[in-house]
Protein backbone atom coordinates (compact mmCIF):
# COMPACT_ATOMS: atom_id res chain seq x y z
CA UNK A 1 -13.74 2.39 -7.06
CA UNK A 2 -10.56 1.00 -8.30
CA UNK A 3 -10.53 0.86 -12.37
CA UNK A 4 -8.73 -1.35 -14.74
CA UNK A 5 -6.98 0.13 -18.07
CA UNK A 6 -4.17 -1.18 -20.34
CA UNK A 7 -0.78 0.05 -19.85
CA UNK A 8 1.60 0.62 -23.24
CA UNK A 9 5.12 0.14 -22.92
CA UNK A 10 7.83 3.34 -22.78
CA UNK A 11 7.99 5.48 -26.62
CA UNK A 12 10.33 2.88 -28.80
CA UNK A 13 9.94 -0.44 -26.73
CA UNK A 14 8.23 -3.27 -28.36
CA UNK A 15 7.72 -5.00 -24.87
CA UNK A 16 7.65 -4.05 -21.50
CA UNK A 17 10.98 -4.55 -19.20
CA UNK A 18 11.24 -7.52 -16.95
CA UNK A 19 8.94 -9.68 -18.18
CA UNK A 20 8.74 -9.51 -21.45
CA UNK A 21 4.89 -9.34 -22.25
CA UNK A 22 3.52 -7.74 -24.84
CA UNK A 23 0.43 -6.24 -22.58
CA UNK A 24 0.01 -4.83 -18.76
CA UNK A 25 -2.86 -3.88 -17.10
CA UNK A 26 -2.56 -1.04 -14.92
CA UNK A 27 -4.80 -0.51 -11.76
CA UNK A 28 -5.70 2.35 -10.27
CA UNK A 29 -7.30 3.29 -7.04
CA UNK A 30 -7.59 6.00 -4.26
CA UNK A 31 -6.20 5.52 -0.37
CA UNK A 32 -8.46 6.56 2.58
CA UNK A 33 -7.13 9.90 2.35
CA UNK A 34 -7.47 10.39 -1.16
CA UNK A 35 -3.98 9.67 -2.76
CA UNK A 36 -3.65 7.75 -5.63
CA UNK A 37 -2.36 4.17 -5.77
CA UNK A 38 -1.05 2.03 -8.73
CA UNK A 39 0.02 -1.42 -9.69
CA UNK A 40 0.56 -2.74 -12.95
CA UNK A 41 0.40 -6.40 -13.69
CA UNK A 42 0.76 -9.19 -17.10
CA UNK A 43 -2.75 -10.65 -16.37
CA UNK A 44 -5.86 -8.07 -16.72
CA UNK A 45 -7.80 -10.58 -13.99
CA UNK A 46 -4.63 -9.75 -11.71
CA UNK A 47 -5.33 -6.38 -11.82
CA UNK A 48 -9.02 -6.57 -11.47
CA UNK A 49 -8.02 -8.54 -8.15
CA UNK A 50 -5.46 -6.47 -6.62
CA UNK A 51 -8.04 -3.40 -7.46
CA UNK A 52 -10.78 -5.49 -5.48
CA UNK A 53 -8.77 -6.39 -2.30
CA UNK A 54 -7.79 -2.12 -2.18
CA UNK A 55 -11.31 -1.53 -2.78
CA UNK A 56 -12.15 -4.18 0.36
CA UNK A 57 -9.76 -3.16 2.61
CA UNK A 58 -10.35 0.54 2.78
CA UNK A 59 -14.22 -0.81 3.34
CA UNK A 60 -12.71 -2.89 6.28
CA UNK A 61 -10.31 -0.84 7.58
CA UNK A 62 -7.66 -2.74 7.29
CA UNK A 63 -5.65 -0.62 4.05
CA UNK A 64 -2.04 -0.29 4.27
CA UNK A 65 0.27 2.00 2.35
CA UNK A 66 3.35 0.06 0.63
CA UNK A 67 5.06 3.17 0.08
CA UNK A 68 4.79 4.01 3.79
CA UNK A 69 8.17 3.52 4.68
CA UNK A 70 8.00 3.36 8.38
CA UNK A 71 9.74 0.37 10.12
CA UNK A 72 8.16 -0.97 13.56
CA UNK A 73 11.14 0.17 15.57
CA UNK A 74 9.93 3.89 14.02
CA UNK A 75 6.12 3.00 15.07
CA UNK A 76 6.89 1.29 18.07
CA UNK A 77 9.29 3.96 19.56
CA UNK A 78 6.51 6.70 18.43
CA UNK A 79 3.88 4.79 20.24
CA UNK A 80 5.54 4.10 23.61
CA UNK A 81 6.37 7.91 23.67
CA UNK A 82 2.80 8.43 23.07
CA UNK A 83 2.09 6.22 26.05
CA UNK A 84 4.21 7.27 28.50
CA UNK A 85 2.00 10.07 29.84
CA UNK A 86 -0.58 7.55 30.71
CA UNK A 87 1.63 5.50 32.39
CA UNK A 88 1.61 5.36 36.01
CA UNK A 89 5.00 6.18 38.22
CA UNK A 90 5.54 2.86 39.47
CA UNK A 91 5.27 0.90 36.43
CA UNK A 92 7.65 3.69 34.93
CA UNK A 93 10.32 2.88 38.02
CA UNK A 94 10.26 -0.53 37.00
CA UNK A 95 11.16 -0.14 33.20
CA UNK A 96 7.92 -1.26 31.85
């Protein structure tokens, strides 16, 4: 269950960078395999969304890391070489 809390600006700052707001809301939640996950936004019913959709797509299965960093070269090279056992020799011949 994601939860919703207010976030305080850095020791001496009035307001937070960027934006200038006097107030964030920070959400946090917990990936599929247990590792935490934060976002911080101006609007507390921001956060209360972004915490819901997490919360919704680990029930789907459809959750994706943003700080996975792979490209889809990366995945796509890793998943033809995981493929090419599998593949028969004459579809290999012809550079399929």
């Amino acid at each position: 269950m994601a939860s919703v809390d207010k976030a305080y600006p850095k020791k001496g700052a009035k307001r937070f960078r960027g934006c200038g707001c006097e107030e964030h809301w920070q959400v946090r939640w917990r990936d599929p395999n247990g590792k935490p996950g934060k976002a911080t936004f101006c609007r507390k019913l921001d956060a209360r969304r972004h915490g819901a959709t997490m919360e919704a797509d680990k029930a789907r299965g459809t959750y994706l890391d943003d700080r996975d960093a792979t490209t889809v070269l990366e995945y796509a090279q890793g998943w033809v070489a995981s493929r090419r056992s599998s593949v028969r020799p004459g579809t290999r011949r012809l550079g399929r």
